[in-house]
N, C-alpha and C. Protein backbone atom coordinates (compact mmCIF):
# COMPACT_ATOMS: atom_id res chain seq x y z
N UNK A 1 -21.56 -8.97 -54.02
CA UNK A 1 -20.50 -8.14 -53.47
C UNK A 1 -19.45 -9.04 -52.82
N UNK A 2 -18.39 -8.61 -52.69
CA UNK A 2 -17.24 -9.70 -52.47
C UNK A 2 -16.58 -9.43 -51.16
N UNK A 3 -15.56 -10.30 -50.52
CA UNK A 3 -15.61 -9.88 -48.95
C UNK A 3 -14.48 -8.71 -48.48
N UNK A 4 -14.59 -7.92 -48.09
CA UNK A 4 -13.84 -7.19 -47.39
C UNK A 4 -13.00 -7.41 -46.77
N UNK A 5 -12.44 -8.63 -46.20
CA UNK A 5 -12.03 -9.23 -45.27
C UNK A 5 -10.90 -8.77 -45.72
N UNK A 6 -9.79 -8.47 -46.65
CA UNK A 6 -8.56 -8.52 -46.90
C UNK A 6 -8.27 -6.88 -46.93
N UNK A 7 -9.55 -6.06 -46.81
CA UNK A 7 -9.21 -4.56 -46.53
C UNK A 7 -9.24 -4.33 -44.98
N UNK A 8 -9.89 -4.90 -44.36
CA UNK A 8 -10.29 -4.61 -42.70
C UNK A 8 -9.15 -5.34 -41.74
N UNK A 9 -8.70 -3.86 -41.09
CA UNK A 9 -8.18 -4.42 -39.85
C UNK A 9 -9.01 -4.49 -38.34
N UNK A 10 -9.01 -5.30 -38.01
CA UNK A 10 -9.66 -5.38 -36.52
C UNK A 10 -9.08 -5.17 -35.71
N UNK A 11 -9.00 -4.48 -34.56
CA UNK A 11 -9.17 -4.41 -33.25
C UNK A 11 -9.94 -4.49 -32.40
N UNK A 12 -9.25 -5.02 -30.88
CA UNK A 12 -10.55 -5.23 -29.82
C UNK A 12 -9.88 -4.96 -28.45
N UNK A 13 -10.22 -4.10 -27.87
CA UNK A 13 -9.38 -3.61 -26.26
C UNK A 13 -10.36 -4.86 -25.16
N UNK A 14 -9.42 -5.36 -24.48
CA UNK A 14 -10.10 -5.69 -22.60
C UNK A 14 -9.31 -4.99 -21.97
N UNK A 15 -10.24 -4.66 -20.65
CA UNK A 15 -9.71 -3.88 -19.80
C UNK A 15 -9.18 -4.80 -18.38
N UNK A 16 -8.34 -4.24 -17.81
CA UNK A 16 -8.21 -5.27 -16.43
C UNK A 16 -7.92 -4.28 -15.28
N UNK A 17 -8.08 -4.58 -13.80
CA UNK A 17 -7.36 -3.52 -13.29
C UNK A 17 -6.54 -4.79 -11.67
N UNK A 18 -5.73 -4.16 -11.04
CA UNK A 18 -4.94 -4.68 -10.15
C UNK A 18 -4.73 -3.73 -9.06
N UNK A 19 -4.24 -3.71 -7.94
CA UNK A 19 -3.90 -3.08 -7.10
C UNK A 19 -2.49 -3.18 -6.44
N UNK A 20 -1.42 -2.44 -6.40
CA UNK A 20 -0.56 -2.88 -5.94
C UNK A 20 0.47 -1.60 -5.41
N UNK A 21 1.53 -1.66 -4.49
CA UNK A 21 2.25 -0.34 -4.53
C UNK A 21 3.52 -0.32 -5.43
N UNK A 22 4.26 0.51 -5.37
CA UNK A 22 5.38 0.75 -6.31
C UNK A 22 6.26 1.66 -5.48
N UNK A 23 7.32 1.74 -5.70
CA UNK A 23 8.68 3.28 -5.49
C UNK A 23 9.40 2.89 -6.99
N UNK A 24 10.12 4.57 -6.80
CA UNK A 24 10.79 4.56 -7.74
C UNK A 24 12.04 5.15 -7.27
N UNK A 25 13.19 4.46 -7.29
CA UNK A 25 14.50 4.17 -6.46
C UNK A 25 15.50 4.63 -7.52
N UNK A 26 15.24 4.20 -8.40
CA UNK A 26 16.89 4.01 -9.76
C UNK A 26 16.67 5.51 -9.82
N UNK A 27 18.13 6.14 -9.30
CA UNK A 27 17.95 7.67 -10.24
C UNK A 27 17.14 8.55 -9.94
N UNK A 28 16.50 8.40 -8.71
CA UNK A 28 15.26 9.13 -9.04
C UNK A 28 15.05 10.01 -7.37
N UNK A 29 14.25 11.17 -7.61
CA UNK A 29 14.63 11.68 -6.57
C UNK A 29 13.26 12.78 -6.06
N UNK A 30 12.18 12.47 -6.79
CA UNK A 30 11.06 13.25 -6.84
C UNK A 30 10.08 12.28 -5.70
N UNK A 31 8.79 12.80 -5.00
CA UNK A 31 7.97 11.98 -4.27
C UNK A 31 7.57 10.81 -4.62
N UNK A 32 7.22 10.26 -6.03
CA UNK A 32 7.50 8.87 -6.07
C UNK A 32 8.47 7.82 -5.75
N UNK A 33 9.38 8.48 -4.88
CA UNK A 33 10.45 7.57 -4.02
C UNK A 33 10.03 7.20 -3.43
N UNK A 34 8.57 7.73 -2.46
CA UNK A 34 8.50 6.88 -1.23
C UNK A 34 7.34 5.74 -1.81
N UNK A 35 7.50 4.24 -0.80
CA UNK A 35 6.61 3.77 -1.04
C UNK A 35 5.19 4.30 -1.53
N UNK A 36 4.12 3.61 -2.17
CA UNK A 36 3.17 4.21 -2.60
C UNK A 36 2.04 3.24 -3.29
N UNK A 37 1.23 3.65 -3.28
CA UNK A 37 -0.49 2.31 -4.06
C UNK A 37 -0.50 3.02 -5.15
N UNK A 38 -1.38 1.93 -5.82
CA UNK A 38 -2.45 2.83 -7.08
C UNK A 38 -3.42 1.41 -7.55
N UNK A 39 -4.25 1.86 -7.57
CA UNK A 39 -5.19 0.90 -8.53
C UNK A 39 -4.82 1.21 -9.94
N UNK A 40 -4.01 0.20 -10.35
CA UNK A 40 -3.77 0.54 -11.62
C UNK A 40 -4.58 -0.06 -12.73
N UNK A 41 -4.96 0.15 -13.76
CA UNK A 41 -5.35 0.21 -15.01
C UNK A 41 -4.87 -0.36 -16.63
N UNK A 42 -5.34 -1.77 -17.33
CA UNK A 42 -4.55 -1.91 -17.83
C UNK A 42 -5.58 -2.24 -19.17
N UNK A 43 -5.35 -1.74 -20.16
CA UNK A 43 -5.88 -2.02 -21.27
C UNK A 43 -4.61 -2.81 -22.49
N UNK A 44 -5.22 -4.31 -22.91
CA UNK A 44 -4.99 -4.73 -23.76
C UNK A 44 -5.40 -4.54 -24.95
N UNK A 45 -4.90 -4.24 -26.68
CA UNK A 45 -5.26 -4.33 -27.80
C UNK A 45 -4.51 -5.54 -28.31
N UNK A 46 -5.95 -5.98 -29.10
CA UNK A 46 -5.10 -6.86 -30.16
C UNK A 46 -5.75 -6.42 -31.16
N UNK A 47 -5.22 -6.99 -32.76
CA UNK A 47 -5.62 -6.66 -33.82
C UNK A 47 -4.82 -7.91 -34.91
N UNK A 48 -5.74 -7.65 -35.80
CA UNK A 48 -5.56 -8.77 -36.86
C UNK A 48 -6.41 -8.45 -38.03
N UNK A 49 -6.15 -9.51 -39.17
CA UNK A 49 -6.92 -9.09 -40.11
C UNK A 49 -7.74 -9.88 -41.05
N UNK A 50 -8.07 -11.56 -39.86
CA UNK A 50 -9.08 -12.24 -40.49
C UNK A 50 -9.55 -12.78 -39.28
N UNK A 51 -10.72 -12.99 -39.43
CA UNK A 51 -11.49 -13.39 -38.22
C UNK A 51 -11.78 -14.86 -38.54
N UNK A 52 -11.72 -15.07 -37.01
CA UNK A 52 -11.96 -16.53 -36.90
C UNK A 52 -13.48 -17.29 -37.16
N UNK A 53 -13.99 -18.78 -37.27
CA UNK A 53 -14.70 -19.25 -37.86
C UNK A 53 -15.97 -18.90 -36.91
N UNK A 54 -15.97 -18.54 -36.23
CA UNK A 54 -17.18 -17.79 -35.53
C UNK A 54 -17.34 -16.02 -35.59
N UNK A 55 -16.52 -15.58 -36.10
CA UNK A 55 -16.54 -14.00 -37.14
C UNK A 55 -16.42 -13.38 -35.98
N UNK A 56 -15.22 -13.61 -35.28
CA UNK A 56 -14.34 -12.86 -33.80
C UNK A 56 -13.16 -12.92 -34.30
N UNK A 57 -12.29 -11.74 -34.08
CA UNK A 57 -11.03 -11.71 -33.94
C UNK A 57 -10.34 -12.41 -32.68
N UNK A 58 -10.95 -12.48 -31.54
CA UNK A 58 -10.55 -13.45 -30.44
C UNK A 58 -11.96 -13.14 -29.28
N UNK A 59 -12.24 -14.53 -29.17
CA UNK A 59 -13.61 -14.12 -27.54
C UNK A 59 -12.64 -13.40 -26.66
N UNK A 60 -13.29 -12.46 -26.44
CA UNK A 60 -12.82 -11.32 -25.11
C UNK A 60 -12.66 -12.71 -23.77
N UNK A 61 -13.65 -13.87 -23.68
CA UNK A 61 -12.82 -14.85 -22.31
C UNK A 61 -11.66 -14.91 -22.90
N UNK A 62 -11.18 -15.67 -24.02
CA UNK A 62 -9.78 -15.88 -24.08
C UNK A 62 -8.72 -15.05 -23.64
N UNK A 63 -9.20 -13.47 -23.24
CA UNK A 63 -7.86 -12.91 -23.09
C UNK A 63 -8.00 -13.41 -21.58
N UNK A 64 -8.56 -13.79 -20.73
CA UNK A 64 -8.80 -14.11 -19.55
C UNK A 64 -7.21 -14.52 -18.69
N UNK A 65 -6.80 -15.22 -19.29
CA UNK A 65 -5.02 -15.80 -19.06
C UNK A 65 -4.71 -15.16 -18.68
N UNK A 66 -4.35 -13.56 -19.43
CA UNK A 66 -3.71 -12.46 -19.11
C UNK A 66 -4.55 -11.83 -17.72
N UNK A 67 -5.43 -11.67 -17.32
CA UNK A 67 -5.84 -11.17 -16.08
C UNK A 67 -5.66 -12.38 -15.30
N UNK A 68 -5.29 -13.64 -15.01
CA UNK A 68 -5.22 -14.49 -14.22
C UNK A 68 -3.67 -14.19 -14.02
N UNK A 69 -3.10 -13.91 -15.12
CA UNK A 69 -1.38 -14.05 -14.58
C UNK A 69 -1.37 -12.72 -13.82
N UNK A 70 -2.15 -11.62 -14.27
CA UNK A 70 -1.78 -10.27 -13.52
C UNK A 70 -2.45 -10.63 -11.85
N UNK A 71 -3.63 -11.06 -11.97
CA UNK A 71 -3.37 -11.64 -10.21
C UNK A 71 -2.73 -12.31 -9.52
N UNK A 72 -1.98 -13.00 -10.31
CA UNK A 72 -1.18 -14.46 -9.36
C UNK A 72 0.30 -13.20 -9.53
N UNK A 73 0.76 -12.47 -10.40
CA UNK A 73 1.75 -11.96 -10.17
C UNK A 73 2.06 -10.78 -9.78
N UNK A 74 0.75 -9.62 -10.23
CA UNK A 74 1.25 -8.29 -9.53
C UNK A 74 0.28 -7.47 -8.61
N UNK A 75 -0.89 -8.49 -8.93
CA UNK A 75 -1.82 -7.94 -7.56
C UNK A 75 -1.17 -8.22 -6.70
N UNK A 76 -1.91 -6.85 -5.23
CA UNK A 76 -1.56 -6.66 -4.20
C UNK A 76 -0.21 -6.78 -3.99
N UNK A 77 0.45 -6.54 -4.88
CA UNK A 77 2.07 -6.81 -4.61
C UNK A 77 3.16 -5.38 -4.66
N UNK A 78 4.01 -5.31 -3.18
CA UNK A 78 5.01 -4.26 -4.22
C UNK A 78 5.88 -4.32 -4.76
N UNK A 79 5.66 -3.78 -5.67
CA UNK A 79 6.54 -3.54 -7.14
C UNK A 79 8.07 -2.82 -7.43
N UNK A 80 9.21 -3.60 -7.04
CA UNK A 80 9.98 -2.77 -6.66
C UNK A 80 11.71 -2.93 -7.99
N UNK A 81 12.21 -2.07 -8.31
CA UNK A 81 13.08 -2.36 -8.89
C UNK A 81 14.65 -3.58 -8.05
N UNK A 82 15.06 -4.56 -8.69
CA UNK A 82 15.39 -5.58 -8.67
C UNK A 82 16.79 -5.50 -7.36
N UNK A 83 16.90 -3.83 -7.53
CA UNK A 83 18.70 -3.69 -6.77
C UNK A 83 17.88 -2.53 -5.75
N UNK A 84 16.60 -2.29 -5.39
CA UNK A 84 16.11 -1.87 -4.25
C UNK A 84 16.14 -2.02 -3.13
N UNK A 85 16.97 -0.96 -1.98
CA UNK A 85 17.22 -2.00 -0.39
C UNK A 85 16.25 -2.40 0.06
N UNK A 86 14.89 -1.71 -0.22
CA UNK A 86 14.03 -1.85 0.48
C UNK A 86 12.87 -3.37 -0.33
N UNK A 87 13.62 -3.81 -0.95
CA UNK A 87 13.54 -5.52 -1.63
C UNK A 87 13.97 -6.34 -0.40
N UNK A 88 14.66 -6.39 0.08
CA UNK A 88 15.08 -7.23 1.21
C UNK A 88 14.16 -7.49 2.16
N UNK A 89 13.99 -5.93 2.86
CA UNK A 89 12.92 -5.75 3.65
C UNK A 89 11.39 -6.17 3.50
N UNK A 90 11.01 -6.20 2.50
CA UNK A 90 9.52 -6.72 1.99
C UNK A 90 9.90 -8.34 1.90
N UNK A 91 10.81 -9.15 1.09
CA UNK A 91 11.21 -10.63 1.72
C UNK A 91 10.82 -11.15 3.22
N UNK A 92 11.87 -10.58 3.88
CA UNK A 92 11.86 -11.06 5.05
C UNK A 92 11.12 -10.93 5.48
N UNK A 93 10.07 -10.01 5.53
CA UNK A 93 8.51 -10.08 5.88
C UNK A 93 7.42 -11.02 5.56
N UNK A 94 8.07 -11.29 4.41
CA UNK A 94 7.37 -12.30 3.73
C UNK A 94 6.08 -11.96 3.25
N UNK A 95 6.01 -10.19 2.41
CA UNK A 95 5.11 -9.67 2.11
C UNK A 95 5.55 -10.28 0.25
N UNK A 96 4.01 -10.01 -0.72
CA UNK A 96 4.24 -10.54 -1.76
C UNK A 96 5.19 -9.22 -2.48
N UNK A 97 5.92 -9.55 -3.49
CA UNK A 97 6.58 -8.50 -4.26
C UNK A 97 7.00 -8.93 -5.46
N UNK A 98 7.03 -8.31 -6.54
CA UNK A 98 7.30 -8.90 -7.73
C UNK A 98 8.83 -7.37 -7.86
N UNK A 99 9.86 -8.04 -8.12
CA UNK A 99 11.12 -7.47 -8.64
C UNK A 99 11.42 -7.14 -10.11
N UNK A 100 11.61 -5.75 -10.64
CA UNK A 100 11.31 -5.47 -11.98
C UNK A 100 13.05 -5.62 -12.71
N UNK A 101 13.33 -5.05 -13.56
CA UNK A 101 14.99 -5.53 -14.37
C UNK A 101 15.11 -3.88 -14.13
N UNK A 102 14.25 -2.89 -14.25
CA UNK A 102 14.17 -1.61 -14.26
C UNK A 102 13.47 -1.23 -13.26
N UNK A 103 13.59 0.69 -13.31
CA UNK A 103 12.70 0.94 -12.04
C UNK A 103 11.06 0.67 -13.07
N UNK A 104 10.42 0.64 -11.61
CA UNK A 104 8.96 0.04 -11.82
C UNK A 104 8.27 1.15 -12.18
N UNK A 105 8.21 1.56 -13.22
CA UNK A 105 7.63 2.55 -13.76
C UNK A 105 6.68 2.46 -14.48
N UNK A 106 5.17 3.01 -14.56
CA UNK A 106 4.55 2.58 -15.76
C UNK A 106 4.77 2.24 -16.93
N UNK A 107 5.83 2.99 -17.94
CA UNK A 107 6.33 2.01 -18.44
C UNK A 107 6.91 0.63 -18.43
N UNK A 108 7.90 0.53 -18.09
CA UNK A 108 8.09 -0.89 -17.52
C UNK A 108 7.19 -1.43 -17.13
N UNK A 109 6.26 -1.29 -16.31
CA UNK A 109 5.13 -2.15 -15.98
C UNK A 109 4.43 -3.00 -17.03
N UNK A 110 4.06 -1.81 -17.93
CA UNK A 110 3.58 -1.97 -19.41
C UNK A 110 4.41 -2.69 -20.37
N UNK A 111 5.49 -2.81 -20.30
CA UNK A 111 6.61 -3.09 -20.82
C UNK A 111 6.33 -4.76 -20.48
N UNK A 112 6.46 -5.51 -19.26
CA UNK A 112 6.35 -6.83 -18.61
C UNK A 112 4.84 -7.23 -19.10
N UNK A 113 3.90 -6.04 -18.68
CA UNK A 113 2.85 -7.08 -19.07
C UNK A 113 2.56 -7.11 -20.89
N UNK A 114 3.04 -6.74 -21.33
CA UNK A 114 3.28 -6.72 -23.15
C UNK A 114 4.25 -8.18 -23.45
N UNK A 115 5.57 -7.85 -22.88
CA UNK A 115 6.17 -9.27 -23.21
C UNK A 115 5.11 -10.62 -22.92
N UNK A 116 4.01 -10.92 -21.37
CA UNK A 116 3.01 -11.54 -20.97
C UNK A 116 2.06 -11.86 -21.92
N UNK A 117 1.79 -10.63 -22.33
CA UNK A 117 0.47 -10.59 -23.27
C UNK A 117 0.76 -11.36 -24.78
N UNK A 118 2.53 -11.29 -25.52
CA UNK A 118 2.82 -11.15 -26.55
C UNK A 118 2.70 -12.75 -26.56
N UNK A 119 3.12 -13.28 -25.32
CA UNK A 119 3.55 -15.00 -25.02
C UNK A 119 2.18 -15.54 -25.25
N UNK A 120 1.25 -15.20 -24.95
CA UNK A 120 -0.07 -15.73 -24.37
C UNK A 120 -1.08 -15.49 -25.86
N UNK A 121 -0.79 -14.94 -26.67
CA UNK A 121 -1.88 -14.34 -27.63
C UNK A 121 -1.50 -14.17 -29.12
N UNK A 122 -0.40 -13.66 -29.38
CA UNK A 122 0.56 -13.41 -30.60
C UNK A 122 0.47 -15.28 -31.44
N UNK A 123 0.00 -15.43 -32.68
CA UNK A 123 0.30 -16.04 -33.65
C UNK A 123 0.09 -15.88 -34.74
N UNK A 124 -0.42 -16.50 -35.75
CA UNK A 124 -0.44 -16.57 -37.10
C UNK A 124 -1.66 -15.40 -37.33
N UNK A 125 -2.59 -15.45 -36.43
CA UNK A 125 -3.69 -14.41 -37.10
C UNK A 125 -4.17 -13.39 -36.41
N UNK A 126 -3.40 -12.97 -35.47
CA UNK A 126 -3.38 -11.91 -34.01
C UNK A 126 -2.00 -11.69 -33.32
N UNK A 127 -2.10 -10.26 -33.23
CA UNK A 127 -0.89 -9.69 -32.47
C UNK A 127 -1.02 -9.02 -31.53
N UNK A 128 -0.21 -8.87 -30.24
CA UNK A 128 -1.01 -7.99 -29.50
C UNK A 128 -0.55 -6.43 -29.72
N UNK A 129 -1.42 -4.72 -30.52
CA UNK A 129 -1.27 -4.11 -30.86
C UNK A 129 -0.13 -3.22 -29.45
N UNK A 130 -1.06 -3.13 -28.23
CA UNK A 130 -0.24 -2.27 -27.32
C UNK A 130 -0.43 -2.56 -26.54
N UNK A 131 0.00 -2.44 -25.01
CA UNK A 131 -0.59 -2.14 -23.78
C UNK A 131 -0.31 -1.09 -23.27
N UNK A 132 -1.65 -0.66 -22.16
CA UNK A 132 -1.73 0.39 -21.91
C UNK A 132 -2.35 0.35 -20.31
N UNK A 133 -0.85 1.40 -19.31
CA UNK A 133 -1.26 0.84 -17.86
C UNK A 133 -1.21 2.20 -17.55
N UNK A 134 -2.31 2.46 -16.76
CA UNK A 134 -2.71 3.31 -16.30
C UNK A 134 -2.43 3.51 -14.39
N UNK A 135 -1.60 4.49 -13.81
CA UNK A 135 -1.93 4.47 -12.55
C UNK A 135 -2.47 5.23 -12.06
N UNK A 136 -3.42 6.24 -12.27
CA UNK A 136 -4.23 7.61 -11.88
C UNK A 136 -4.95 7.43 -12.84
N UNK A 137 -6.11 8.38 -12.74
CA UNK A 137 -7.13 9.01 -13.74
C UNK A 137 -6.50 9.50 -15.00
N UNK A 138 -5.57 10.37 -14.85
CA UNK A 138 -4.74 11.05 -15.47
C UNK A 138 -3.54 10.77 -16.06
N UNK A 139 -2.48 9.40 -15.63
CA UNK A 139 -1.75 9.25 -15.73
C UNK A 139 -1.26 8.37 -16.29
N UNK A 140 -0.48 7.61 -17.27
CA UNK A 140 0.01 6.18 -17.68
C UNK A 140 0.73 6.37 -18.92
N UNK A 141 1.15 5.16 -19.12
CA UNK A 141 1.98 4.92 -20.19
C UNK A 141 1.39 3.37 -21.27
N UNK A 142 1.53 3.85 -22.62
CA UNK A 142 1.37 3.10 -23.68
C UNK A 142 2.32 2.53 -24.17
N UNK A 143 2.48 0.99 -24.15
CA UNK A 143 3.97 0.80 -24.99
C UNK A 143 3.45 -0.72 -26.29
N UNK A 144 3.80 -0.27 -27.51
CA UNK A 144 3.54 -1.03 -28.59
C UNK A 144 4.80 -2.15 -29.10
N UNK A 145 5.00 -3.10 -29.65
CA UNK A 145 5.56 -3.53 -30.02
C UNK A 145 6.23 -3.68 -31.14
N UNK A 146 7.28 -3.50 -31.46
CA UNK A 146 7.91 -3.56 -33.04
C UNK A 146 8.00 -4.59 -33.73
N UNK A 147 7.00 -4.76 -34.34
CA UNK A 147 7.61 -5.87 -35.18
C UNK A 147 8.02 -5.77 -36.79
């Protein structure tokens, strides 16, 4: 029997999670204005369609990078869009904060850590399929890449 390998696509999700607060300032005018937490939720896919010489699409450590950059950059941090007054105020405190190009929205969130993920993982025999950030039980956003 002959190999399958050129019919099968693979996929493989890791999960990660972070803690951090957020507002949502741009435009916006509902209770997510005020400061706010969430343990958020982040599932990586990748996928490809030949496996490597140990018959893995990628060791689940390797995605490890990607949860090291999400602690050094958006744990415990708030998350605030870039032209936010209340950006100043978290500075001068000298509390940690990561500044978004947009409001900090699960999307966008998802959005940054996808460009992260795409840098760190994306080549010749793996792409990263989506990410997916979750801030509630209930709640989040999926964003895929076009290629």
């Amino acid at each position: 029997m002959g190999s399958n390998e050129e019919k099968i696509r693979y996929e493989l999700t890791r999960e990660f999670r972070f803690e951090a607060a957020h507002r949502l300032y741009k435009n916006y005018s509902g209770k997510c204005g005020n400061n706010h937490g969430h343990s958020w939720h982040v599932i990586v896919a990748i996928h490809g369609f030949k496996l490597d010489d140990s018959d893995m699409l990628i060791d689940f450590n390797d995605l490890k990078p990607l949860k090291r950059w999400i602690n050094e950059v958006l744990d415990h941090t708030t998350i605030l869009w870039e032209n936010d007054p209340m950006l100043a105020y978290i500075k001068e405190s000298k509390q940690r904060y990561f500044a978004t190009k947009k409001s900090p929205t699960s999307e966008h969130i998802a959005e940054v850590i996808l460009a992260k993920a795409m840098e760190l993982f994306n080549n010749d025999r793996i792409k990263v399929k989506y990410i997916e950030v979750k801030e509630s039980c209930t709640s989040g956003a999926k964003v895929f890449p076009i290629n």
